[in-house]
PDB file of N, CA and C in Angstrom:
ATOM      1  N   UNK A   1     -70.721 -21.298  99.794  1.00  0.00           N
ATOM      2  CA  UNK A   1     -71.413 -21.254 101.069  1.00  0.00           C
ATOM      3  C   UNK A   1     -70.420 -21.235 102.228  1.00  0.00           C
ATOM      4  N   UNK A   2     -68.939 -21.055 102.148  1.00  0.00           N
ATOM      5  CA  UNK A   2     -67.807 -21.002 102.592  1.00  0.00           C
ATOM      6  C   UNK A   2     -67.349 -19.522 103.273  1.00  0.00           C
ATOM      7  N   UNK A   3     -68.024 -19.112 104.561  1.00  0.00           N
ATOM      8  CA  UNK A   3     -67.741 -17.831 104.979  1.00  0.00           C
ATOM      9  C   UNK A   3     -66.568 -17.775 105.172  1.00  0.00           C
ATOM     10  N   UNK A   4     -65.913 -16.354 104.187  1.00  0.00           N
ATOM     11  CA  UNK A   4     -64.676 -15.982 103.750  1.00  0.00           C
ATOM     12  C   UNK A   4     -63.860 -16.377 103.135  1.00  0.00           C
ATOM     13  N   UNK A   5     -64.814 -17.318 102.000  1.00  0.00           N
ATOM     14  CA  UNK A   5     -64.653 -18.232 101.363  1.00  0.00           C
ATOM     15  C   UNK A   5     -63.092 -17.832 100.064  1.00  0.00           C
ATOM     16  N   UNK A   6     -63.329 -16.186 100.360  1.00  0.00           N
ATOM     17  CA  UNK A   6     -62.488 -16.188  98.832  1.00  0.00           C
ATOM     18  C   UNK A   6     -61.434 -16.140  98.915  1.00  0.00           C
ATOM     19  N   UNK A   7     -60.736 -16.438  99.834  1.00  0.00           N
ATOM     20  CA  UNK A   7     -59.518 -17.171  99.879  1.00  0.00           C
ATOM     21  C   UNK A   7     -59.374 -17.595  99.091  1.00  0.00           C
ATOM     22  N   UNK A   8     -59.930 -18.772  98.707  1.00  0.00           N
ATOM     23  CA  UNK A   8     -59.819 -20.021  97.840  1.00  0.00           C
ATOM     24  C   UNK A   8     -59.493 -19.576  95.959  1.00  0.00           C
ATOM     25  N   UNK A   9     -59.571 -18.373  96.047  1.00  0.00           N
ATOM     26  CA  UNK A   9     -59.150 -17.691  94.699  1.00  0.00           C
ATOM     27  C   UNK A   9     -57.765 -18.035  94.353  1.00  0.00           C
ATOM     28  N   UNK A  10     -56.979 -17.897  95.196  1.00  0.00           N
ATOM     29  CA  UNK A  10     -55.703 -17.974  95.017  1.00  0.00           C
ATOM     30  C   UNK A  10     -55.431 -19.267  94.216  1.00  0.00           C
ATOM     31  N   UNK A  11     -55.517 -20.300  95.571  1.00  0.00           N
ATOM     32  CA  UNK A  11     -54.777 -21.697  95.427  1.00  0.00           C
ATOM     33  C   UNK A  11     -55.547 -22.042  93.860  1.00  0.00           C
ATOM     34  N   UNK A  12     -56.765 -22.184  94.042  1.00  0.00           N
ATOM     35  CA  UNK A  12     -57.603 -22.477  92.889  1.00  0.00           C
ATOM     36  C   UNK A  12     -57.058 -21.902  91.400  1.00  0.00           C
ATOM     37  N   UNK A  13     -56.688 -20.647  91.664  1.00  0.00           N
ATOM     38  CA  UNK A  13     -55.914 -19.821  90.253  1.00  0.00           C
ATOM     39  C   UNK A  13     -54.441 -20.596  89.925  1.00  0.00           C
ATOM     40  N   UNK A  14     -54.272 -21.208  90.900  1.00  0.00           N
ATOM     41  CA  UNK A  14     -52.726 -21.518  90.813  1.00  0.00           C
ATOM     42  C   UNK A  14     -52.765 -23.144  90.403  1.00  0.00           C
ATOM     43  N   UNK A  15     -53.781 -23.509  90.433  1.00  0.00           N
ATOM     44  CA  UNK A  15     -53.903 -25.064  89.636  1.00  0.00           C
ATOM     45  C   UNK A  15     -54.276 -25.094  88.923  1.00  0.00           C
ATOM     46  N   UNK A  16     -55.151 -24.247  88.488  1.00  0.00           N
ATOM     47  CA  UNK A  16     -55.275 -23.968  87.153  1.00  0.00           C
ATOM     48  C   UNK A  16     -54.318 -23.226  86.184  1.00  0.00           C
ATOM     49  N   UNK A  17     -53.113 -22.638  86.748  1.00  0.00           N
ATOM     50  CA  UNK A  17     -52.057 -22.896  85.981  1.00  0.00           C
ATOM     51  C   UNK A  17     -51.120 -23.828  85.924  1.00  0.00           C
ATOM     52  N   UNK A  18     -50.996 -24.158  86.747  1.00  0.00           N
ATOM     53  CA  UNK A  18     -49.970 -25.240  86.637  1.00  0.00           C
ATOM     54  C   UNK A  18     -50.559 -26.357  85.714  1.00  0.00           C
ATOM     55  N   UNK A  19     -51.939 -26.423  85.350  1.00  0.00           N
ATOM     56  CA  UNK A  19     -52.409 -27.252  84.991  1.00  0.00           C
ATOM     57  C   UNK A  19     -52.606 -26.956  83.099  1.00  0.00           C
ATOM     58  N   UNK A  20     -51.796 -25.871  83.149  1.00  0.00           N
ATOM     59  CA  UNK A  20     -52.511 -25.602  81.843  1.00  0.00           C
ATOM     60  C   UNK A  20     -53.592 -24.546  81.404  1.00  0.00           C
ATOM     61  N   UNK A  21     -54.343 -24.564  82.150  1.00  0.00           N
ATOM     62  CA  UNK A  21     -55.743 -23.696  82.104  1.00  0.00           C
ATOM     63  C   UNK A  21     -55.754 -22.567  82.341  1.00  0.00           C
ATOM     64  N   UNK A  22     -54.892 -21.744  81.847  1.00  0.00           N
ATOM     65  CA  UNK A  22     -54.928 -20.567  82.440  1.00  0.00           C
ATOM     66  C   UNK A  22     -56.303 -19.402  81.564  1.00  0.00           C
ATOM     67  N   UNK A  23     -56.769 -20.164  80.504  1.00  0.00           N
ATOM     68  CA  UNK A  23     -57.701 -19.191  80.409  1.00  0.00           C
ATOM     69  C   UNK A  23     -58.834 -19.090  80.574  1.00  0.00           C
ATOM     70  N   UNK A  24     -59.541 -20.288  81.939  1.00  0.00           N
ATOM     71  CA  UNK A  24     -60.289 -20.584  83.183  1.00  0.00           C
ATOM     72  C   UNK A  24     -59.756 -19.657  84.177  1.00  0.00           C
ATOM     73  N   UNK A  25     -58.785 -18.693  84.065  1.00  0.00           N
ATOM     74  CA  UNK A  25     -58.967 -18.151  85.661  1.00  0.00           C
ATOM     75  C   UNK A  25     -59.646 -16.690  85.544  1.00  0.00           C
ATOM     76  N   UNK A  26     -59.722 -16.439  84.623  1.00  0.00           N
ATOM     77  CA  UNK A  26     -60.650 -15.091  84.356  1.00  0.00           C
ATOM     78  C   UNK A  26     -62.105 -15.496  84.729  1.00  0.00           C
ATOM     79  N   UNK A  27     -62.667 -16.921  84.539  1.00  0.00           N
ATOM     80  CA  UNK A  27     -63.987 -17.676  84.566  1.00  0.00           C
ATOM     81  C   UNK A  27     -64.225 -17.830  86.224  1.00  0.00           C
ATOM     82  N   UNK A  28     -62.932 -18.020  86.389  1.00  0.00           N
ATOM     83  CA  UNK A  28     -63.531 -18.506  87.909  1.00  0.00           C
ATOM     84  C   UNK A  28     -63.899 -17.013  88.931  1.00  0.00           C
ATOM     85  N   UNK A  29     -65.335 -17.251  89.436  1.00  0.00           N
ATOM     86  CA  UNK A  29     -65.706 -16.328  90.515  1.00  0.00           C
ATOM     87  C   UNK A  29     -66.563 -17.472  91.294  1.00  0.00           C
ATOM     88  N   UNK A  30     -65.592 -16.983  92.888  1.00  0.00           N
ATOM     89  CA  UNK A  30     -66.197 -17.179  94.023  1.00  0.00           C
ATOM     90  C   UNK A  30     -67.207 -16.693  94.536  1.00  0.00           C
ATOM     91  N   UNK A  31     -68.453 -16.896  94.780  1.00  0.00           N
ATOM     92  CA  UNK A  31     -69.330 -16.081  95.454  1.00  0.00           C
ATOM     93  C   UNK A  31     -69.621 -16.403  96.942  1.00  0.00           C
ATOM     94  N   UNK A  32     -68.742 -15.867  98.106  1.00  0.00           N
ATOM     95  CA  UNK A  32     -68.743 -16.370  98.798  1.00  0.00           C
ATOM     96  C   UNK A  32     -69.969 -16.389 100.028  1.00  0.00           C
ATOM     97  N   UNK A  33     -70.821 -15.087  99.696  1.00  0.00           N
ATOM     98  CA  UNK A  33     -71.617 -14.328 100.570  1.00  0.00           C
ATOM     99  C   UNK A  33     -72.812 -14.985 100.808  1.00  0.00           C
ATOM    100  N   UNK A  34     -73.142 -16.526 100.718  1.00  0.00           N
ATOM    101  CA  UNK A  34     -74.222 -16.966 100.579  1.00  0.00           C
ATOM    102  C   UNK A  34     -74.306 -18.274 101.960  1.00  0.00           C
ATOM    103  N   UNK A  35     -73.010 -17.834 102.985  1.00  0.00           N
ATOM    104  CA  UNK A  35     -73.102 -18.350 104.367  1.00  0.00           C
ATOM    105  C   UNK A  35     -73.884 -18.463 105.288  1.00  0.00           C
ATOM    106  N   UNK A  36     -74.388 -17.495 104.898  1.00  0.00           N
ATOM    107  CA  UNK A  36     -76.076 -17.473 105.986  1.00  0.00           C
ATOM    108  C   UNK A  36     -75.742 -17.259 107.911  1.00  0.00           C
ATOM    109  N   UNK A  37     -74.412 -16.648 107.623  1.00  0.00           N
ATOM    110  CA  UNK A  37     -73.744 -16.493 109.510  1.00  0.00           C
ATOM    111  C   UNK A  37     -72.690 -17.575 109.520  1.00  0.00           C
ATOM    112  N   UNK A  38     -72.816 -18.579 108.731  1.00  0.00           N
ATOM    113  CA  UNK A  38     -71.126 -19.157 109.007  1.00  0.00           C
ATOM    114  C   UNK A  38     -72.007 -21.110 108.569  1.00  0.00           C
ATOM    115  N   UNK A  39     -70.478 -21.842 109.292  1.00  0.00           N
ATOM    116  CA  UNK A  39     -71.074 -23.042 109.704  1.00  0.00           C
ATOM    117  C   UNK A  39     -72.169 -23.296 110.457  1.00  0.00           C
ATOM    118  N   UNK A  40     -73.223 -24.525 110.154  1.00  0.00           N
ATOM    119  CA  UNK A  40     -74.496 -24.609 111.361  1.00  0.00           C
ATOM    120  C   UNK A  40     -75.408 -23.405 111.432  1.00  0.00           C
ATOM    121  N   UNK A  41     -75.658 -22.695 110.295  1.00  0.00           N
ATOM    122  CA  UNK A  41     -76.276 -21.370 111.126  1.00  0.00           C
ATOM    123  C   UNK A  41     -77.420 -21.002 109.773  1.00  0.00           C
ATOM    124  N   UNK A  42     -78.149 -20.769 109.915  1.00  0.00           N
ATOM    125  CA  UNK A  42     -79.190 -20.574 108.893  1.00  0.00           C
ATOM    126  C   UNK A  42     -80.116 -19.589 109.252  1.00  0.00           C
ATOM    127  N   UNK A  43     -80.602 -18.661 108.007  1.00  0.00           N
ATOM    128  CA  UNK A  43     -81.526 -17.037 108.363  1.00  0.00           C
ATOM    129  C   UNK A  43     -82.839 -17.885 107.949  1.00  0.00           C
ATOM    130  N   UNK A  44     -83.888 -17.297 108.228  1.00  0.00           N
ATOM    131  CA  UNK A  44     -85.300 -17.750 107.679  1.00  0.00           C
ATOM    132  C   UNK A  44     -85.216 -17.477 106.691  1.00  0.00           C
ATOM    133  N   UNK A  45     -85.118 -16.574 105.925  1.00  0.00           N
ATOM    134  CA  UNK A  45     -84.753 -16.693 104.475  1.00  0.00           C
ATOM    135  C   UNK A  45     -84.247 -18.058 103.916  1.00  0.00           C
ATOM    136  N   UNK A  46     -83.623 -18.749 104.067  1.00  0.00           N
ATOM    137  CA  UNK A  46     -82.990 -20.019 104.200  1.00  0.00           C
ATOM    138  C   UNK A  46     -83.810 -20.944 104.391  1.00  0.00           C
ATOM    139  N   UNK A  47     -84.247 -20.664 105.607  1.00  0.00           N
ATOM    140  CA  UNK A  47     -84.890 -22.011 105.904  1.00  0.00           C
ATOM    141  C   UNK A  47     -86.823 -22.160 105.356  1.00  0.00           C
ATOM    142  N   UNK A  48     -87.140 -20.737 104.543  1.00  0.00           N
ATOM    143  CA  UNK A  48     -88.055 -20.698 103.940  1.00  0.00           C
ATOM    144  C   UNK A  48     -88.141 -21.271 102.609  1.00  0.00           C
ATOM    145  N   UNK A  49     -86.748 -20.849 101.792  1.00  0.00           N
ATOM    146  CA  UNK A  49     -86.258 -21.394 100.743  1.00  0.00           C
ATOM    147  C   UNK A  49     -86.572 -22.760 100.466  1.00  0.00           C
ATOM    148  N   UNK A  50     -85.961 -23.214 101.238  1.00  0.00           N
ATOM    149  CA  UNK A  50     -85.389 -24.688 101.643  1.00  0.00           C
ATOM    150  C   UNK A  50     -86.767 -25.681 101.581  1.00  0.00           C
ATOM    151  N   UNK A  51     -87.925 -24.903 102.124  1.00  0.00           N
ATOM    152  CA  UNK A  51     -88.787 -25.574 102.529  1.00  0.00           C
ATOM    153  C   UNK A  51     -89.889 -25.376 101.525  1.00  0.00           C
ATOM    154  N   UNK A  52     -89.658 -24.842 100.835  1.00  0.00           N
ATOM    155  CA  UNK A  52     -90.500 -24.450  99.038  1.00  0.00           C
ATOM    156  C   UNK A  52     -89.661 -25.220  98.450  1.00  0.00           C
ATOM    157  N   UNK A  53     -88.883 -25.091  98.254  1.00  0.00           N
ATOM    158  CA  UNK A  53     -88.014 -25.781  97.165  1.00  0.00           C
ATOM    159  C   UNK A  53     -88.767 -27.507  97.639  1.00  0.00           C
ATOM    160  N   UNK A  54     -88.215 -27.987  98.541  1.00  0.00           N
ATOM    161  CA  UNK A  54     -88.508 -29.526  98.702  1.00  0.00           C
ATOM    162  C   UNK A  54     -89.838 -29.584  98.567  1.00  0.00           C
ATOM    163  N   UNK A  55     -90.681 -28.731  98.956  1.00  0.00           N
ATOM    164  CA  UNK A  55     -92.469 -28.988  98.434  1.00  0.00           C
ATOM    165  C   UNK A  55     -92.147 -29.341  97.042  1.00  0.00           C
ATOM    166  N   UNK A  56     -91.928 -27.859  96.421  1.00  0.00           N
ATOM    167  CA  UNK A  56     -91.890 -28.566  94.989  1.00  0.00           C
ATOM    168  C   UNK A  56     -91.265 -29.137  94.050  1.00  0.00           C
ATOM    169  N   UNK A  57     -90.192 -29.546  94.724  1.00  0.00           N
ATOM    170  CA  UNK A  57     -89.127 -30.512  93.860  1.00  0.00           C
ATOM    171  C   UNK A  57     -89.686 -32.202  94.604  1.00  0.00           C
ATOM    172  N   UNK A  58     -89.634 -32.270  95.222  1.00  0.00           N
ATOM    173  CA  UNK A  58     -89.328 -33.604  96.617  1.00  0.00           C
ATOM    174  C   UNK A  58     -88.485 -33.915  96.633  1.00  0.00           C
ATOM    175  N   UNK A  59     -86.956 -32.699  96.562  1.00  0.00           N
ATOM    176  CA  UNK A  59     -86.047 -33.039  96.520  1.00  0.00           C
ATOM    177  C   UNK A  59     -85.555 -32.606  98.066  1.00  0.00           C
ATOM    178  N   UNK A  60     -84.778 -33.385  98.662  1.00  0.00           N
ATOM    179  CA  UNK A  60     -84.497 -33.008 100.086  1.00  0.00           C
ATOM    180  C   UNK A  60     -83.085 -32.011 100.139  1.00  0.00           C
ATOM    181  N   UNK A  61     -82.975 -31.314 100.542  1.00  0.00           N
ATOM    182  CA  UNK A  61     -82.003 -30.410 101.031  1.00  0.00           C
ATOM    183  C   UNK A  61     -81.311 -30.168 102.293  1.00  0.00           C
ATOM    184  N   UNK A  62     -80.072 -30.180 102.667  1.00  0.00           N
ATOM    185  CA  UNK A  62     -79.659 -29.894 104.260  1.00  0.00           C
ATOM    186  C   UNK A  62     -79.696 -28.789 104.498  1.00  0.00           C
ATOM    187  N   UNK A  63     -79.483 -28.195 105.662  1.00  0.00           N
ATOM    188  CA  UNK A  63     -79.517 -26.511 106.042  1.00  0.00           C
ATOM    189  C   UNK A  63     -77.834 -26.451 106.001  1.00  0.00           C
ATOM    190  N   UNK A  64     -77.670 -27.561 106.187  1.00  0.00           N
ATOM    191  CA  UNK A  64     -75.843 -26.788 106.708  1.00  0.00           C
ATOM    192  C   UNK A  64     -75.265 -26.695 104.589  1.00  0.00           C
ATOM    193  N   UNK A  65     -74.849 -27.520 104.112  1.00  0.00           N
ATOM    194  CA  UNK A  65     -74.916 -27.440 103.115  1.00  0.00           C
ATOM    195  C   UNK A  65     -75.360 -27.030 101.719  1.00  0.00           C
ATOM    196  N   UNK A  66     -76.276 -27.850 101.349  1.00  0.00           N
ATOM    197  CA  UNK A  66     -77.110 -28.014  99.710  1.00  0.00           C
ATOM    198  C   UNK A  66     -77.822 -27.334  99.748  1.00  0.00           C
ATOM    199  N   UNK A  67     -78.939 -26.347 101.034  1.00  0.00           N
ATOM    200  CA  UNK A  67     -79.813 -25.941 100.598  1.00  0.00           C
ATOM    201  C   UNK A  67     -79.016 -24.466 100.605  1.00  0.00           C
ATOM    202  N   UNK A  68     -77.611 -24.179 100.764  1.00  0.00           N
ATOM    203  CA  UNK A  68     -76.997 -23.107 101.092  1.00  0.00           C
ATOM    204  C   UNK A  68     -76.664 -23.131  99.361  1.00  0.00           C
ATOM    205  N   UNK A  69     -76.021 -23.780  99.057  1.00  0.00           N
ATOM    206  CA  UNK A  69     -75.344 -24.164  97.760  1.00  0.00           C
ATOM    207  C   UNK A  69     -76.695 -23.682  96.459  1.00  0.00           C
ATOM    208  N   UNK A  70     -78.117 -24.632  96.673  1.00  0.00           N
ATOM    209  CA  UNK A  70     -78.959 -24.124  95.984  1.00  0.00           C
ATOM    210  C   UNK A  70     -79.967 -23.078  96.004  1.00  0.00           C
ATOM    211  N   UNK A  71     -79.621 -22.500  97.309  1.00  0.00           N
ATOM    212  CA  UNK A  71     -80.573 -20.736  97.396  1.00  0.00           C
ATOM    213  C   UNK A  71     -79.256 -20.076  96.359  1.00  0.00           C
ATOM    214  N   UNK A  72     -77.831 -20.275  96.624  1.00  0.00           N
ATOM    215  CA  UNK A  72     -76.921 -19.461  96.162  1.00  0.00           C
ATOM    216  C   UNK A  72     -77.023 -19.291  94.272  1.00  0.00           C
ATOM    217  N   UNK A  73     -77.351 -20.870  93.353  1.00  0.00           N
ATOM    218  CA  UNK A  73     -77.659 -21.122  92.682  1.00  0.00           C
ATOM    219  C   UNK A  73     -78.870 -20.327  91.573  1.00  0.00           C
ATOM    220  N   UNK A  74     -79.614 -20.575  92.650  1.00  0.00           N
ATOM    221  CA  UNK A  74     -81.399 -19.812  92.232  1.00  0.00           C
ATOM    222  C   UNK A  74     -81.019 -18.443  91.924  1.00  0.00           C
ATOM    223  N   UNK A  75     -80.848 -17.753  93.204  1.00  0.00           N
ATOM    224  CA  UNK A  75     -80.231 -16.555  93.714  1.00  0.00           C
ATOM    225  C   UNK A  75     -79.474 -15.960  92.589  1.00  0.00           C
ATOM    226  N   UNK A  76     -78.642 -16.338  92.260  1.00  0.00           N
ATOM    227  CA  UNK A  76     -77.731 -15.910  91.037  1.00  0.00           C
ATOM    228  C   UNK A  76     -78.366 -16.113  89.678  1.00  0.00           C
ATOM    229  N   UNK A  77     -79.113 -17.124  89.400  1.00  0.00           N
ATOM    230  CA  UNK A  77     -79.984 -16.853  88.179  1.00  0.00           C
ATOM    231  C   UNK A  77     -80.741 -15.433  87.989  1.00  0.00           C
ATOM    232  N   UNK A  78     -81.184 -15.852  89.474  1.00  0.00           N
ATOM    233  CA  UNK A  78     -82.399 -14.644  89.455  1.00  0.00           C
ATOM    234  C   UNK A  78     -81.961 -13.202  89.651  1.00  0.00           C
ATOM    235  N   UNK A  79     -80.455 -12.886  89.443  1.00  0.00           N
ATOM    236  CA  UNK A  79     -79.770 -11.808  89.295  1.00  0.00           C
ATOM    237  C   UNK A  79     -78.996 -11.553  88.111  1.00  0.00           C
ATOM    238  N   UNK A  80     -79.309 -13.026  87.355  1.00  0.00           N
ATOM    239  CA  UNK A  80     -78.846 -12.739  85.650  1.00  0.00           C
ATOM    240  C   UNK A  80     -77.424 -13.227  85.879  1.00  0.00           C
ATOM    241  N   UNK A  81     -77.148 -13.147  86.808  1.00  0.00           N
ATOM    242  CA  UNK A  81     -74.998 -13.730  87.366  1.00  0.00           C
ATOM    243  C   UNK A  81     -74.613 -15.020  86.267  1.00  0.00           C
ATOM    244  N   UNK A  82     -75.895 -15.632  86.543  1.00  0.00           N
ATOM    245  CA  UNK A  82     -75.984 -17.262  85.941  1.00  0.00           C
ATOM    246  C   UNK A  82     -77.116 -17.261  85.164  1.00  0.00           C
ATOM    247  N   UNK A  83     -76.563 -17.633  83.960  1.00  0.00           N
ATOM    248  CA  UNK A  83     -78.193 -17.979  82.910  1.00  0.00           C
ATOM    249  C   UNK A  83     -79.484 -18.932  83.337  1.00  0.00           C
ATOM    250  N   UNK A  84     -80.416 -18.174  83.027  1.00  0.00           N
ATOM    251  CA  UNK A  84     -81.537 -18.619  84.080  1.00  0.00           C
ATOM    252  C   UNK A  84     -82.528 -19.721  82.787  1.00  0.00           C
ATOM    253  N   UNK A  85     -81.460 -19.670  81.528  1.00  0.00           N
ATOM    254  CA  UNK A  85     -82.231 -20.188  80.297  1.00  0.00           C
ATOM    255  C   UNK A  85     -81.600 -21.629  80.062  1.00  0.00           C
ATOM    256  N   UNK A  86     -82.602 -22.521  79.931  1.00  0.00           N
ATOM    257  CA  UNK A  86     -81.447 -23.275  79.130  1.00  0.00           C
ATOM    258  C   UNK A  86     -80.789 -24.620  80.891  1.00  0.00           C
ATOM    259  N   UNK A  87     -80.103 -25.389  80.741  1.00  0.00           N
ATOM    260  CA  UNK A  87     -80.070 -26.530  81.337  1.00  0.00           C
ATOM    261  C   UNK A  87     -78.795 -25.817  83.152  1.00  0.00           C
ATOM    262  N   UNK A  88     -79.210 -26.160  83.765  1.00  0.00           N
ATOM    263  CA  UNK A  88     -78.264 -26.198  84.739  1.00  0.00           C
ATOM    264  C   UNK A  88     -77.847 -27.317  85.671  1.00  0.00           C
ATOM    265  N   UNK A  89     -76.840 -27.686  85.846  1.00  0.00           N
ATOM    266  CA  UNK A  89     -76.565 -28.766  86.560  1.00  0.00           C
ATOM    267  C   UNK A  89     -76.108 -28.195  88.067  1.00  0.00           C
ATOM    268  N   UNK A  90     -76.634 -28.794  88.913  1.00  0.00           N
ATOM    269  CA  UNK A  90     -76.222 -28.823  91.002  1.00  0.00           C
ATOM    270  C   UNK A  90     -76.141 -30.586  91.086  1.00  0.00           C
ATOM    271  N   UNK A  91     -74.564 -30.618  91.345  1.00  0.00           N
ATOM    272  CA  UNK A  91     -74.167 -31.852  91.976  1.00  0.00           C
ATOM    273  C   UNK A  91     -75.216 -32.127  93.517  1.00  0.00           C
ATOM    274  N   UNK A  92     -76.160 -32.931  93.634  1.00  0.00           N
ATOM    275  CA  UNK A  92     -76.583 -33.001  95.081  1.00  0.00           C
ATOM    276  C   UNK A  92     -75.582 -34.533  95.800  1.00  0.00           C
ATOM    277  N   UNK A  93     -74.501 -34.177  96.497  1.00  0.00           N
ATOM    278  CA  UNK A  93     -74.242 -35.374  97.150  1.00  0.00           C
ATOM    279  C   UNK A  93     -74.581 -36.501  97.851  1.00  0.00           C
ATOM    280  N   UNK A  94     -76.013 -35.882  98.376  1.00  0.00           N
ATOM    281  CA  UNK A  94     -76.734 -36.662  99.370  1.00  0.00           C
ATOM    282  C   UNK A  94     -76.195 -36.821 100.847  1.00  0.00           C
ATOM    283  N   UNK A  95     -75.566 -35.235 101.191  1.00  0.00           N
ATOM    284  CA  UNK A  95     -75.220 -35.615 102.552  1.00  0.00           C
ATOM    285  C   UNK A  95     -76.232 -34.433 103.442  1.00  0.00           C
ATOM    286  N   UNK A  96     -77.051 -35.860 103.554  1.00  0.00           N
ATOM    287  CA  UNK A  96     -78.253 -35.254 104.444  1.00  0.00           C
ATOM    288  C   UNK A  96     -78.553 -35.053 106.113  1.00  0.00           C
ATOM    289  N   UNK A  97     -77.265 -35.631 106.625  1.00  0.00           N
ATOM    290  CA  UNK A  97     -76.815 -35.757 107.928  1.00  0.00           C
ATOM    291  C   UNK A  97     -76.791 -33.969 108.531  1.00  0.00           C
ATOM    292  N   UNK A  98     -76.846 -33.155 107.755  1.00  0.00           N
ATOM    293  CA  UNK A  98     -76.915 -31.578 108.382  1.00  0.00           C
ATOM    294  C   UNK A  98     -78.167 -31.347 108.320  1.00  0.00           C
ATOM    295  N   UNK A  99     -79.494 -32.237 107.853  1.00  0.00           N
ATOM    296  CA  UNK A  99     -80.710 -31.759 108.592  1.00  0.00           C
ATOM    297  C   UNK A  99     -81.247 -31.689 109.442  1.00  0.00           C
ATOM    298  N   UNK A 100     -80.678 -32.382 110.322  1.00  0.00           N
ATOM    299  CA  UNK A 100     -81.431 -33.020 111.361  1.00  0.00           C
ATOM    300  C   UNK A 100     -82.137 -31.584 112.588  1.00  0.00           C
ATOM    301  N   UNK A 101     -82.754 -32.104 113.051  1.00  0.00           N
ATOM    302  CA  UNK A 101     -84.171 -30.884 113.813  1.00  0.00           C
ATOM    303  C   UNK A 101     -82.961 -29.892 114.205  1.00  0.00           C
ATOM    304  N   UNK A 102     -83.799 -28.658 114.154  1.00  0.00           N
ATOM    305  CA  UNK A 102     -83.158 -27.283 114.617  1.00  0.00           C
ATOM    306  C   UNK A 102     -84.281 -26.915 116.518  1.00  0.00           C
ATOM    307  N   UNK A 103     -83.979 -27.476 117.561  1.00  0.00           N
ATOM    308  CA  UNK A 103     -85.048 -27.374 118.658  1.00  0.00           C
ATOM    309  C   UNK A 103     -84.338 -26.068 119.136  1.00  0.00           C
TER     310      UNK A 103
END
């Protein structure tokens, strides 16, 4: 959810060698395109998402963050990217301080 996020290819490839792991760096893909306009900034698409999802989860979501992280999630299942079968785990941190009212 990191606009221009794929930078982060590099450094990330490079600890994973140093670390040993080098046959995790073929695994790793960034998908960075799921910014929604940057920091603070959210499309209705987004904020429609966001607002289905917590109906039917009652799980709460931020706009700046998690609900960026789990449209990106869904999103990629539902393009086959990510197996849509079978168990998936989303760390939710609970930093809910980026919901607060959009006036």
């Amino acid at each position: 959810v990191l606009k221009g996020g794929a930078y982060l290819r590099e450094p990330i490839a490079s600890m994973l060698a140093q670390t040993g792991n080098t046959n995790k760096i073929e695994a790793l893909h960034i998908h960075s395109e799921f910014h929604c306009g940057g920091y603070g900034k959210a499309t209705i698409g987004l904020l429609a998402f966001k607002k289905k999802f917590e109906s039917a989860t009652e799980i709460r979501l931020d706009r700046i963050y998690t609900a960026k992280a789990m449209w990106a999630m869904v999103q990629l299942m539902e393009l086959g990217v990510l197996p849509s079968s079978g168990e998936a785990v989303f760390l939710h941190t609970g930093g809910l301080q980026g919901d607060t009212p959009v006036e």
